[in-house]
PDB file of N, CA and C in Angstrom:
ATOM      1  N   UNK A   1      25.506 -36.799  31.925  1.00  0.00           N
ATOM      2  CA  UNK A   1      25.671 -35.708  32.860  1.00  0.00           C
ATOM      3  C   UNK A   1      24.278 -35.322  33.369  1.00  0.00           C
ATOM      4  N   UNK A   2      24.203 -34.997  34.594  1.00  0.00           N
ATOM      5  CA  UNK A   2      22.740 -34.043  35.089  1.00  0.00           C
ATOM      6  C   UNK A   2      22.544 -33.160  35.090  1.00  0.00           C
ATOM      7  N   UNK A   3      21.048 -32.931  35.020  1.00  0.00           N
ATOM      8  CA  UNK A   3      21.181 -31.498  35.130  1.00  0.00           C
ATOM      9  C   UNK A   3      21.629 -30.696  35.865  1.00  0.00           C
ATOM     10  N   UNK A   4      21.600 -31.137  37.374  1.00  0.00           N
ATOM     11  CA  UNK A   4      22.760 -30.725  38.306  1.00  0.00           C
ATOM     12  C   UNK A   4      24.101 -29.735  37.637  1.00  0.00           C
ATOM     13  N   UNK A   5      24.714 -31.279  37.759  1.00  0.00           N
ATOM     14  CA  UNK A   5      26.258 -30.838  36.927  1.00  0.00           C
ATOM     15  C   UNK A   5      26.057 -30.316  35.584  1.00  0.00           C
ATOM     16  N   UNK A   6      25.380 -29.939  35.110  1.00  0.00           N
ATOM     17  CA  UNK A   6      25.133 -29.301  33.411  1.00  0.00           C
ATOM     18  C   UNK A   6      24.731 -27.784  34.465  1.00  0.00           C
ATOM     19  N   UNK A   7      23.998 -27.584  35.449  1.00  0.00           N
ATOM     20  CA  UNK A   7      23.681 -25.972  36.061  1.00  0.00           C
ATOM     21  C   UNK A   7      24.757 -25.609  36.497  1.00  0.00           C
ATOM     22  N   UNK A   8      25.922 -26.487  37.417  1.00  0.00           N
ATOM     23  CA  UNK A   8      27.194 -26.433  37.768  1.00  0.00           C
ATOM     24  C   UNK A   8      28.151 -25.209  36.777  1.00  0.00           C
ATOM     25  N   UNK A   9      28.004 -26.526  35.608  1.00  0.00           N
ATOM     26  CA  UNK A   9      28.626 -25.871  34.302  1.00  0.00           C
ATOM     27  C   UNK A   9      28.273 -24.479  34.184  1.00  0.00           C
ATOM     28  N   UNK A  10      27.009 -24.263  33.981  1.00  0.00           N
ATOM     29  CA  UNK A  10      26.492 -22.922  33.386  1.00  0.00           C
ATOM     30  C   UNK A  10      26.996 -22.014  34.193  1.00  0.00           C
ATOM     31  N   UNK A  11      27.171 -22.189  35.429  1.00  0.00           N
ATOM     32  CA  UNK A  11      27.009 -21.010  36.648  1.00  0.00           C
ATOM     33  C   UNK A  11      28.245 -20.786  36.751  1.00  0.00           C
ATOM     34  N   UNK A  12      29.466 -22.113  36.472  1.00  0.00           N
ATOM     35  CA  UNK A  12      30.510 -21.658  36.612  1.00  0.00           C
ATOM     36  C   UNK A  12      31.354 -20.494  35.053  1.00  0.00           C
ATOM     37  N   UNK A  13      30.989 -21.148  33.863  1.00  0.00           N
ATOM     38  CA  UNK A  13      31.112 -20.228  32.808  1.00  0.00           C
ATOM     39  C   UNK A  13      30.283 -19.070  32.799  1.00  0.00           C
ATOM     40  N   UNK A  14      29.174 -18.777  33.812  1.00  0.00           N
ATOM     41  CA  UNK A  14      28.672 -17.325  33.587  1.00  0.00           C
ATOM     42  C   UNK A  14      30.195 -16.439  34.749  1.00  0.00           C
ATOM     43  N   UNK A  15      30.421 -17.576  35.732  1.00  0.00           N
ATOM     44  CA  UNK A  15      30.727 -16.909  37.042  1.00  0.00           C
ATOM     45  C   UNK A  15      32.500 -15.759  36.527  1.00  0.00           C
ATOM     46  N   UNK A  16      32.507 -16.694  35.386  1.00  0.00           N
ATOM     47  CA  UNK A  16      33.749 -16.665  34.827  1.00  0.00           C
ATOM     48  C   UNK A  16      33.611 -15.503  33.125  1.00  0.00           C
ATOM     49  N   UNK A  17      32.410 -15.320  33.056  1.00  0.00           N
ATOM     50  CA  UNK A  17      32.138 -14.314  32.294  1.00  0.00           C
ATOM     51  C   UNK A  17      32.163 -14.932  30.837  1.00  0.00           C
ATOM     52  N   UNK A  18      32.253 -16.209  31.104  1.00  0.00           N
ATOM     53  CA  UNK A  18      32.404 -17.258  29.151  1.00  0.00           C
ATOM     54  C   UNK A  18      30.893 -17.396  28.601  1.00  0.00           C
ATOM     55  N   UNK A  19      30.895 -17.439  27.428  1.00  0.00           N
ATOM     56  CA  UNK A  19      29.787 -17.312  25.999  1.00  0.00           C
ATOM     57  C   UNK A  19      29.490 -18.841  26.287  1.00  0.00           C
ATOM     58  N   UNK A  20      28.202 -19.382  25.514  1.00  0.00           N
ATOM     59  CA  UNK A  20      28.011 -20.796  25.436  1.00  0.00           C
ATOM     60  C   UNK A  20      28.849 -21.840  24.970  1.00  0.00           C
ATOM     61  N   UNK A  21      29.924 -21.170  23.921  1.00  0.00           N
ATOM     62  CA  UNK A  21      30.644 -22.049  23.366  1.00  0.00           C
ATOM     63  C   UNK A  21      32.814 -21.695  23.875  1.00  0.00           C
ATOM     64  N   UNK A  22      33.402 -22.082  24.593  1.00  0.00           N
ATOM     65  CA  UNK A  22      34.382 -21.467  24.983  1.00  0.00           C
ATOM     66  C   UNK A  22      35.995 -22.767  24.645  1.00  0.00           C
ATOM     67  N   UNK A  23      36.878 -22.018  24.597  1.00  0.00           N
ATOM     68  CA  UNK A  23      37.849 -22.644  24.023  1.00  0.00           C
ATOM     69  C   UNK A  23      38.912 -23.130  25.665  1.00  0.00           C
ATOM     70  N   UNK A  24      39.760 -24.212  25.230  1.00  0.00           N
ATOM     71  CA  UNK A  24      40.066 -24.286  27.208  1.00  0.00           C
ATOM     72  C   UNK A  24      41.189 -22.627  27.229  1.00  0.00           C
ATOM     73  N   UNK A  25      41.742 -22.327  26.274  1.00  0.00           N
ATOM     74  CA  UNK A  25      42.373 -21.296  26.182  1.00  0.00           C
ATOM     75  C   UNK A  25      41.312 -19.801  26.623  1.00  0.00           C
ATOM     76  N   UNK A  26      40.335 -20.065  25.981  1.00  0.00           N
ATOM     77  CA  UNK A  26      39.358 -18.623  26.288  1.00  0.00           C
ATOM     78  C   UNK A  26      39.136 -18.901  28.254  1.00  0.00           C
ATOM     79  N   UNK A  27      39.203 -20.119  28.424  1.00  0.00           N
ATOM     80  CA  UNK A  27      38.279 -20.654  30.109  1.00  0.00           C
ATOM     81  C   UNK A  27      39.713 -19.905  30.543  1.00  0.00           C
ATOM     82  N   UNK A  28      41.080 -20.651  30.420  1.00  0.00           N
ATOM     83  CA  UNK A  28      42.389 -19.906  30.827  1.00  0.00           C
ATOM     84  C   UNK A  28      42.875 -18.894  31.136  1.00  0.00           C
ATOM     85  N   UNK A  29      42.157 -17.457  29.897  1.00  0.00           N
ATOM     86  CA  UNK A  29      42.201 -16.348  30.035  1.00  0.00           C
ATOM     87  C   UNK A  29      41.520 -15.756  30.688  1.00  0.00           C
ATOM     88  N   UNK A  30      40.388 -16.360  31.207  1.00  0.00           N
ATOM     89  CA  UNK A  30      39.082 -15.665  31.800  1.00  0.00           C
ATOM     90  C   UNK A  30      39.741 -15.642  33.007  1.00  0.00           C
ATOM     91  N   UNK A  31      39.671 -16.684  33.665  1.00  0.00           N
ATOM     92  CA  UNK A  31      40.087 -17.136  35.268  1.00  0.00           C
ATOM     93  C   UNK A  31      40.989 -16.126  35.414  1.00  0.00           C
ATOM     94  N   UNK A  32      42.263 -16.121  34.562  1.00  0.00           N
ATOM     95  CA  UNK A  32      43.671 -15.416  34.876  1.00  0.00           C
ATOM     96  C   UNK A  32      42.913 -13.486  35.046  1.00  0.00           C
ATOM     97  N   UNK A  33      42.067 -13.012  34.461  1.00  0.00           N
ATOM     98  CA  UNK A  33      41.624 -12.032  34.336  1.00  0.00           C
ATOM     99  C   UNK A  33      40.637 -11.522  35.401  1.00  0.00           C
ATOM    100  N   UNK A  34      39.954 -12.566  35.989  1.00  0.00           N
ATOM    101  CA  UNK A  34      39.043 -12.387  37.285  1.00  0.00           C
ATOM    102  C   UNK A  34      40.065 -12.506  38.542  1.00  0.00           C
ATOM    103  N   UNK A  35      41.161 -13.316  37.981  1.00  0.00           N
ATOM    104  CA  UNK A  35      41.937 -13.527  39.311  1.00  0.00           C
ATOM    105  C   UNK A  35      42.852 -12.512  39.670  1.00  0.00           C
ATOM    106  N   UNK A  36      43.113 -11.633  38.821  1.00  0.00           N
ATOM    107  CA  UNK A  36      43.754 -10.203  38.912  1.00  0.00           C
ATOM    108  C   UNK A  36      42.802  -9.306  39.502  1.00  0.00           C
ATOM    109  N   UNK A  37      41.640  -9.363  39.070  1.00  0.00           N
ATOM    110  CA  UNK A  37      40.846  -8.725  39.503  1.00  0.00           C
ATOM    111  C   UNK A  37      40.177  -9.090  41.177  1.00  0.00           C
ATOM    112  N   UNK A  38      40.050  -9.994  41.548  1.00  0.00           N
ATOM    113  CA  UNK A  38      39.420 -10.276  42.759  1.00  0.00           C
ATOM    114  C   UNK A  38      40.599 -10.935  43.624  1.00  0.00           C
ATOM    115  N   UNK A  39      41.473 -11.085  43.196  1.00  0.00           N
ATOM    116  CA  UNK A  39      42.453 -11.785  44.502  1.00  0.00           C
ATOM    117  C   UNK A  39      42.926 -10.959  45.785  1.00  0.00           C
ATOM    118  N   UNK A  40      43.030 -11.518  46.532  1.00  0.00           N
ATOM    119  CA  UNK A  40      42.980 -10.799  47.815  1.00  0.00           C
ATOM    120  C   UNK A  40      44.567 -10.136  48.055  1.00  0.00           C
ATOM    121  N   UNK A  41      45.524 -10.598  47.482  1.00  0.00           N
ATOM    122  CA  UNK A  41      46.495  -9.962  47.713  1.00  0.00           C
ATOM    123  C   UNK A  41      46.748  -8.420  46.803  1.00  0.00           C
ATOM    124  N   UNK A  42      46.007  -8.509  46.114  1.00  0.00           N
ATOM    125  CA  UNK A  42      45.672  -7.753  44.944  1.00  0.00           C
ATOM    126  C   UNK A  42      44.768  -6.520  45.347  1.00  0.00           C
ATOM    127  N   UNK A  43      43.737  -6.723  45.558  1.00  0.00           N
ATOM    128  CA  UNK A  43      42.843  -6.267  46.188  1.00  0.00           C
ATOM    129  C   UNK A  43      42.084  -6.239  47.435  1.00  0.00           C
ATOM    130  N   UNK A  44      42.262  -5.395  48.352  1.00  0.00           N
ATOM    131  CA  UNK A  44      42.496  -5.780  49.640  1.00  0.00           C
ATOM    132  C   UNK A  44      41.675  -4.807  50.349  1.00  0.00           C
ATOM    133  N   UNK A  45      40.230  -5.302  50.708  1.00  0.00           N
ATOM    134  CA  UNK A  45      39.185  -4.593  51.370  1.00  0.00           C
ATOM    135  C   UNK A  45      38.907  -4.468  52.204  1.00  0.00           C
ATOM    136  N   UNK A  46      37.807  -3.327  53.423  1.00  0.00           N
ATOM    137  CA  UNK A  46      38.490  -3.314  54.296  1.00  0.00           C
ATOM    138  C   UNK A  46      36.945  -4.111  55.112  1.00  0.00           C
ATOM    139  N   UNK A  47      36.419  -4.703  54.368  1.00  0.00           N
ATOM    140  CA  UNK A  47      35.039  -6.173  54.913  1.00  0.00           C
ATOM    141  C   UNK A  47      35.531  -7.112  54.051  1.00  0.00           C
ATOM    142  N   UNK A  48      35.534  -8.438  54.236  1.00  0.00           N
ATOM    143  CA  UNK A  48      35.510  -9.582  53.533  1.00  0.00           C
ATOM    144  C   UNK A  48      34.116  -9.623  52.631  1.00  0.00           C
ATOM    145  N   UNK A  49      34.058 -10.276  51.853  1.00  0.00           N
ATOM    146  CA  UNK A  49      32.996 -10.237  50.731  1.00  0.00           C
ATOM    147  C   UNK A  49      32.380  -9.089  50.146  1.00  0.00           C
ATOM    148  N   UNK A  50      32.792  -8.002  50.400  1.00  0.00           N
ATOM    149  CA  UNK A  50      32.227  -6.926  49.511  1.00  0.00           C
ATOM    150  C   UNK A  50      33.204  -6.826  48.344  1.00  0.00           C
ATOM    151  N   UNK A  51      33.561  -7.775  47.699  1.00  0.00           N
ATOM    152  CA  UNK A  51      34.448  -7.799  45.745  1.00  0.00           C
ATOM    153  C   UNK A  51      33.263  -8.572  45.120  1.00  0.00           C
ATOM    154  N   UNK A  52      31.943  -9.012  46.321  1.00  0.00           N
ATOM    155  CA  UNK A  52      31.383  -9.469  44.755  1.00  0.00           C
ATOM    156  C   UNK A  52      31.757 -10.974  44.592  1.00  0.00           C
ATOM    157  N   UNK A  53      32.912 -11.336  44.216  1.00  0.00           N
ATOM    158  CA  UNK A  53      33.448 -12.650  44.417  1.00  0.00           C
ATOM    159  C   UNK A  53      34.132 -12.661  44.704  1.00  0.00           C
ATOM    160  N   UNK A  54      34.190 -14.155  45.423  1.00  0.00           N
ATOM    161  CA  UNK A  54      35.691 -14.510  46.110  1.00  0.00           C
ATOM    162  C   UNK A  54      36.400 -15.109  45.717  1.00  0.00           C
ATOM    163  N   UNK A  55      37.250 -15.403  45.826  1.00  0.00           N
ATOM    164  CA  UNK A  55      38.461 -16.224  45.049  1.00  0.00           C
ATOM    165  C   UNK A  55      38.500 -17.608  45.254  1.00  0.00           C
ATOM    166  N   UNK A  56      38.315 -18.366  45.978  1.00  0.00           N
ATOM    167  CA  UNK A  56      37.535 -19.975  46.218  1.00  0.00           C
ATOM    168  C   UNK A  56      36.369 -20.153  45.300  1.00  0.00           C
ATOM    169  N   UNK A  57      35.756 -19.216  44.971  1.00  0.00           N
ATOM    170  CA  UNK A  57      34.620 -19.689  43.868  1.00  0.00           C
ATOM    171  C   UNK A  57      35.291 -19.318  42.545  1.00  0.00           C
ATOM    172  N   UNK A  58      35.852 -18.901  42.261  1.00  0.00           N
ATOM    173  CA  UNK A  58      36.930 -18.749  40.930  1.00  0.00           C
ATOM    174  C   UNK A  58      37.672 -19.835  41.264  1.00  0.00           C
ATOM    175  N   UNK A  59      38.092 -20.190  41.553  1.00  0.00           N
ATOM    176  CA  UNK A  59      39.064 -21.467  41.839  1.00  0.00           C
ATOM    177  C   UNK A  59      38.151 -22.731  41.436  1.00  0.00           C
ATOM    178  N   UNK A  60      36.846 -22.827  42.026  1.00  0.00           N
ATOM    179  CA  UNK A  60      35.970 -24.189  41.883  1.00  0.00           C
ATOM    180  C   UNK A  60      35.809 -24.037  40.597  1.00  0.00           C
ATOM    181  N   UNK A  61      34.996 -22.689  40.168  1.00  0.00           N
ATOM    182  CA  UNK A  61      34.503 -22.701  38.740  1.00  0.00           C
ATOM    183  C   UNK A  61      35.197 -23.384  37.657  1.00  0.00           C
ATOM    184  N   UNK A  62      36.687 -22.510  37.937  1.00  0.00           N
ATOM    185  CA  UNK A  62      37.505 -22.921  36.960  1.00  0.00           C
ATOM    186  C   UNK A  62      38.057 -24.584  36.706  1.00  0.00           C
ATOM    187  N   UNK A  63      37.971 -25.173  38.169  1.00  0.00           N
ATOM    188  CA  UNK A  63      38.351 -26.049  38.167  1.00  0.00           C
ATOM    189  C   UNK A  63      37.494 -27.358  37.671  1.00  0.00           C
ATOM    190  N   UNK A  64      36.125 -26.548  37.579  1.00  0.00           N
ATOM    191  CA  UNK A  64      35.129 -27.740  37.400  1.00  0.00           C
ATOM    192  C   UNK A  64      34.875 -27.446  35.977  1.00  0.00           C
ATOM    193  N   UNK A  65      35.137 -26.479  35.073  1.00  0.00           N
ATOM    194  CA  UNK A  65      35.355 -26.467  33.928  1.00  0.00           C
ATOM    195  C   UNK A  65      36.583 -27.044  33.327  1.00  0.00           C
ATOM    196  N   UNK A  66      37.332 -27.163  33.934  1.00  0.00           N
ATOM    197  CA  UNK A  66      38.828 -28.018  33.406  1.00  0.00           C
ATOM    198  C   UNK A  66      38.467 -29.499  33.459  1.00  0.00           C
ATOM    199  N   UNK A  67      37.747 -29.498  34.605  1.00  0.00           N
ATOM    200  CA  UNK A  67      37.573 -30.992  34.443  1.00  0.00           C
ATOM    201  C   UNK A  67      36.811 -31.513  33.649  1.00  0.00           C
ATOM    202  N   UNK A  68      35.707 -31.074  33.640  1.00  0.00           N
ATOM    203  CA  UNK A  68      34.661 -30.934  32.034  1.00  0.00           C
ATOM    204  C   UNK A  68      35.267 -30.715  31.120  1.00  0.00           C
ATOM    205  N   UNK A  69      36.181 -30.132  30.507  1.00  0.00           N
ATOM    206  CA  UNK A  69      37.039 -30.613  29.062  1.00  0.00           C
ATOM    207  C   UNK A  69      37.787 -31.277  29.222  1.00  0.00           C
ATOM    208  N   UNK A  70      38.395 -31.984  29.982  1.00  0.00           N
ATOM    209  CA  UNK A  70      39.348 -33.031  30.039  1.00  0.00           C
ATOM    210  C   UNK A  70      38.657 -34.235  29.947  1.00  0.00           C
ATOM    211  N   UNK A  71      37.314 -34.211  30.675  1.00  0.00           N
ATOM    212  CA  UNK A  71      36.000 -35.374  30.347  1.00  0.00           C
ATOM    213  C   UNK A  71      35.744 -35.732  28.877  1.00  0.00           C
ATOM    214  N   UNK A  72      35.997 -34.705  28.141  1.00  0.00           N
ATOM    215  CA  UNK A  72      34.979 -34.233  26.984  1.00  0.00           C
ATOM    216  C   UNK A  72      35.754 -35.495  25.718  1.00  0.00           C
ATOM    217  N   UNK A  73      35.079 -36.112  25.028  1.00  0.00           N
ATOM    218  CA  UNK A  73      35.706 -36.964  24.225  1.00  0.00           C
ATOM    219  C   UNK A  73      35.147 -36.778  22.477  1.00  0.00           C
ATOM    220  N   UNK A  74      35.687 -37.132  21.968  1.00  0.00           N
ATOM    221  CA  UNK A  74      34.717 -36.746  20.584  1.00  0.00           C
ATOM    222  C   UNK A  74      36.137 -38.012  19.550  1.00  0.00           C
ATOM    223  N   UNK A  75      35.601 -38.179  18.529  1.00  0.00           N
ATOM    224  CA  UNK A  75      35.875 -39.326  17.292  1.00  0.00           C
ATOM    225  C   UNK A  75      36.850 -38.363  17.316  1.00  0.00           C
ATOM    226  N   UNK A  76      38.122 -39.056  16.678  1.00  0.00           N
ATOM    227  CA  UNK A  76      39.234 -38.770  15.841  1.00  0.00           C
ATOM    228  C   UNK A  76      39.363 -39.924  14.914  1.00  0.00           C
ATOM    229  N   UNK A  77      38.358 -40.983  14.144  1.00  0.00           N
ATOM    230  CA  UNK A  77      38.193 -41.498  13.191  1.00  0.00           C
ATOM    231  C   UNK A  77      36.865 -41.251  12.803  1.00  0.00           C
ATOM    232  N   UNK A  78      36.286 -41.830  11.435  1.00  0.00           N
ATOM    233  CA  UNK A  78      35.399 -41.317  10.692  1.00  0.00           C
ATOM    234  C   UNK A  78      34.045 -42.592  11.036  1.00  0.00           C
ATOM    235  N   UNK A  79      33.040 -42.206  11.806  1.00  0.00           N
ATOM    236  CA  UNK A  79      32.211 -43.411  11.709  1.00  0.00           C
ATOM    237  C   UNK A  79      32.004 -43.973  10.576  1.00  0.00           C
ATOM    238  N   UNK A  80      31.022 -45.085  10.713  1.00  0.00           N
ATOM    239  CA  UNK A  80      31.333 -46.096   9.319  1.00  0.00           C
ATOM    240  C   UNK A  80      30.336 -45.563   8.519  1.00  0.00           C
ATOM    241  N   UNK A  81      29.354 -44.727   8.601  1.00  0.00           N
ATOM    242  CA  UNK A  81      28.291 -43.860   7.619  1.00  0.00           C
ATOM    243  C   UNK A  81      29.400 -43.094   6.699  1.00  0.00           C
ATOM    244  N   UNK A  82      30.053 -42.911   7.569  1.00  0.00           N
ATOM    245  CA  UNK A  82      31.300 -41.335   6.811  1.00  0.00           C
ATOM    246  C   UNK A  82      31.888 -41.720   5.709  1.00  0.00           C
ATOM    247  N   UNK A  83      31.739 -40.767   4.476  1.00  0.00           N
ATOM    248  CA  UNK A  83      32.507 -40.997   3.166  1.00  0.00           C
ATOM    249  C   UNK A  83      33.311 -39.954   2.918  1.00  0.00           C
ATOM    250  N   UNK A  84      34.039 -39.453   3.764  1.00  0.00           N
ATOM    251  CA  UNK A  84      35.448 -38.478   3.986  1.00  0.00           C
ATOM    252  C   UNK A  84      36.746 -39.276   3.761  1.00  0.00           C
ATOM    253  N   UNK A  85      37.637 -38.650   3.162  1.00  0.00           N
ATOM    254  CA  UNK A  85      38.922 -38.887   2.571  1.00  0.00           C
ATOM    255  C   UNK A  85      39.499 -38.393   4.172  1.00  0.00           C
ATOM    256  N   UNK A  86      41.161 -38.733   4.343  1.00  0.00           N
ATOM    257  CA  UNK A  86      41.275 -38.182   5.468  1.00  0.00           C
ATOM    258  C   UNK A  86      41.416 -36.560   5.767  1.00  0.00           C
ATOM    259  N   UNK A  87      42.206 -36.368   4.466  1.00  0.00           N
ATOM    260  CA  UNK A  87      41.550 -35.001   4.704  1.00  0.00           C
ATOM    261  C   UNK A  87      40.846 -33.751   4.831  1.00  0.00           C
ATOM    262  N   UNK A  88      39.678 -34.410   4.208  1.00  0.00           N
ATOM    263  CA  UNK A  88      38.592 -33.571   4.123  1.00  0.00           C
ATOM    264  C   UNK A  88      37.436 -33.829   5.517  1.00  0.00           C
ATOM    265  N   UNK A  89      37.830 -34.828   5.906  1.00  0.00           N
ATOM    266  CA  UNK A  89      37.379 -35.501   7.649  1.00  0.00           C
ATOM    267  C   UNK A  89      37.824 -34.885   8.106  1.00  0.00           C
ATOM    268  N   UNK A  90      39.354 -34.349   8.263  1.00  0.00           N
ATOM    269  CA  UNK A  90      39.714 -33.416   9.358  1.00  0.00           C
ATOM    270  C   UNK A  90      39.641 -32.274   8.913  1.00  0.00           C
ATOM    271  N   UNK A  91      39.239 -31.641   7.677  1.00  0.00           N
ATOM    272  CA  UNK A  91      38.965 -30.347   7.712  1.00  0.00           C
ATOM    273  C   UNK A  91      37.326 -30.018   8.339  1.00  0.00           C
ATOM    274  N   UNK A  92      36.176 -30.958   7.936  1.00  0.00           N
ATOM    275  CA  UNK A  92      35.444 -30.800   8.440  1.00  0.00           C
ATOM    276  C   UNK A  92      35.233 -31.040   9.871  1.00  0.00           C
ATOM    277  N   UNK A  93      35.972 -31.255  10.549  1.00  0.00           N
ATOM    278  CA  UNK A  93      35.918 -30.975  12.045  1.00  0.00           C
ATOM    279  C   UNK A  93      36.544 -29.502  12.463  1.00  0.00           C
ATOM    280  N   UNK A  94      38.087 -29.738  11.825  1.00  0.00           N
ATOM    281  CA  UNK A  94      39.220 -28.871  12.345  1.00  0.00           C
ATOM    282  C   UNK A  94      39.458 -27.449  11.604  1.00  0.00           C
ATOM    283  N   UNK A  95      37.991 -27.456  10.518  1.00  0.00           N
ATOM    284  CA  UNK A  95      38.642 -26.490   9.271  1.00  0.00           C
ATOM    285  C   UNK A  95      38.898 -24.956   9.893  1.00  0.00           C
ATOM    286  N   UNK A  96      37.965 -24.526  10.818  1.00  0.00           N
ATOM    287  CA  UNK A  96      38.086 -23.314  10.918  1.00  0.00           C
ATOM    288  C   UNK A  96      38.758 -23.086  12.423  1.00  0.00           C
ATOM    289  N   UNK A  97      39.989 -24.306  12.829  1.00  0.00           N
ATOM    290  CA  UNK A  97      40.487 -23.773  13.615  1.00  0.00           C
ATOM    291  C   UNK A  97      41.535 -23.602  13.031  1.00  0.00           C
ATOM    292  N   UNK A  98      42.096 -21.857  13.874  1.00  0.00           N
ATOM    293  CA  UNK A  98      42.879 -21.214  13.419  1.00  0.00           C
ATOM    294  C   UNK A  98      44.587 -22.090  12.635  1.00  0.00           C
ATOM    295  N   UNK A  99      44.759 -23.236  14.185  1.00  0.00           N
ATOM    296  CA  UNK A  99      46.027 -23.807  13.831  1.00  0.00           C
ATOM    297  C   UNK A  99      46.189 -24.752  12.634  1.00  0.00           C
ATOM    298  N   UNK A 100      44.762 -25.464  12.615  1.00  0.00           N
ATOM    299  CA  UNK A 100      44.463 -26.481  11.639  1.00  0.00           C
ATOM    300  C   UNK A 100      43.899 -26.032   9.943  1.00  0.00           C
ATOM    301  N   UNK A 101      42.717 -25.321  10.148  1.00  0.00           N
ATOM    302  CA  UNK A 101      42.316 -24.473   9.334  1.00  0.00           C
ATOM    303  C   UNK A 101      42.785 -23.315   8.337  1.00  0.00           C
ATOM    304  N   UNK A 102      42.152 -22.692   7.929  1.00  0.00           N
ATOM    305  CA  UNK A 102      42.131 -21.363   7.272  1.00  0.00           C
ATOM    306  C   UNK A 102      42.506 -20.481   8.185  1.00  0.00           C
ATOM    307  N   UNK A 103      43.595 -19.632   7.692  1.00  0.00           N
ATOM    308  CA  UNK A 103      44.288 -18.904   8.570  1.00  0.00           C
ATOM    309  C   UNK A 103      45.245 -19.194   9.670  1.00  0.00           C
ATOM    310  N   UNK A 104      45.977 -20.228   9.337  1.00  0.00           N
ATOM    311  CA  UNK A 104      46.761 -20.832  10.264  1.00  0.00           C
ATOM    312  C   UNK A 104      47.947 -20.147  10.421  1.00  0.00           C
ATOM    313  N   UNK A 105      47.967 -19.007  10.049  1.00  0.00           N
ATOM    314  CA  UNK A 105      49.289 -18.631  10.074  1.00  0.00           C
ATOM    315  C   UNK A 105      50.617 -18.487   9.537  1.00  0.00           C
ATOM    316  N   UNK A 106      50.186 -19.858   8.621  1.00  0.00           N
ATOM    317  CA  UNK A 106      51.345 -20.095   7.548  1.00  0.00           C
ATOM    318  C   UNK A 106      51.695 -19.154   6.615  1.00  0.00           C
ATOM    319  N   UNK A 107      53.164 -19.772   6.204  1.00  0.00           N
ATOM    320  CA  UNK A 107      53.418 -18.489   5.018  1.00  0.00           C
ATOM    321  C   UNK A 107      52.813 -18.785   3.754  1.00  0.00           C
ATOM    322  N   UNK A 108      52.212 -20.108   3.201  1.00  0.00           N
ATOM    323  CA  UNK A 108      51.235 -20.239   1.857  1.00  0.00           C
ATOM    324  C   UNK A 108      49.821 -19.465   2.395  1.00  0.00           C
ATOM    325  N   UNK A 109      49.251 -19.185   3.446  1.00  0.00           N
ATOM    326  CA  UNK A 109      48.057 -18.731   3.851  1.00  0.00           C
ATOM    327  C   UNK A 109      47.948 -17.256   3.669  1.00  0.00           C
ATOM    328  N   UNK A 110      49.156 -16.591   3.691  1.00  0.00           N
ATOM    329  CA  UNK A 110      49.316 -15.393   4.415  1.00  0.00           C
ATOM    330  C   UNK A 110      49.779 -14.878   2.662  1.00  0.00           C
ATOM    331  N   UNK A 111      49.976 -15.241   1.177  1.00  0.00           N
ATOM    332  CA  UNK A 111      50.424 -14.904   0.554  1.00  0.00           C
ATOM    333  C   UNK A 111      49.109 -14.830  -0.479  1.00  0.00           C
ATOM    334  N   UNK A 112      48.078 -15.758  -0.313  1.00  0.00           N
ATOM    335  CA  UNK A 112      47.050 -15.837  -0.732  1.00  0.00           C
ATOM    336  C   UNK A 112      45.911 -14.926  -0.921  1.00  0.00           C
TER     337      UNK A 112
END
């Protein structure tokens, strides 16, 4: 990637109000939350561009962040250095997500 498209990135997760590290669910909620907020049917001014933002740049942002995690690839096997059992490989990736991890919700989690 360039730095270009890596400033792309940044500008669109600031534009969108996201932290350095964001979930596609957190990118999801953001958009849906700016887009209540700045959409024109919604909010309806009486100059064009005085909201600050417009809704075509919420649209790109978001869209160029979707496409950047859909890019995004990472191992779902253990390189050949790795001396992980399988499930201690996927806890150390997956441990502290909520669905996979600690705190998943379950009823053995929740009794503990």
């Amino acid at each position: 990637m360039t730095r270009k498209e890596w400033a792309e990135i940044k500008a669109a997760a600031e534009l969108l109000g996201l932290g350095e590290n964001a979930t596609l669910a957190e990118i999801k909620k953001a958009y849906r939350r700016k887009s209540k907020k700045y959409h024109p049917d919604v909010k309806r001014t009486a100059k064009r561009g005085t909201q600050g933002v417009e809704m075509h740049e919420l649209i790109e942002s978001y869209e160029k962040l979707l496409h950047y995690c859909a890019a995004y690839r990472f191992p779902l096997t253990p390189g050949e250095n790795e001396q992980f059992e399988s499930e201690d490989w996927w806890f150390e990736r997956f441990g502290q997500d909520h669905l996979w991890g600690k705190g998943s919700g379950l009823k053995e989690d929740s009794e503990k």
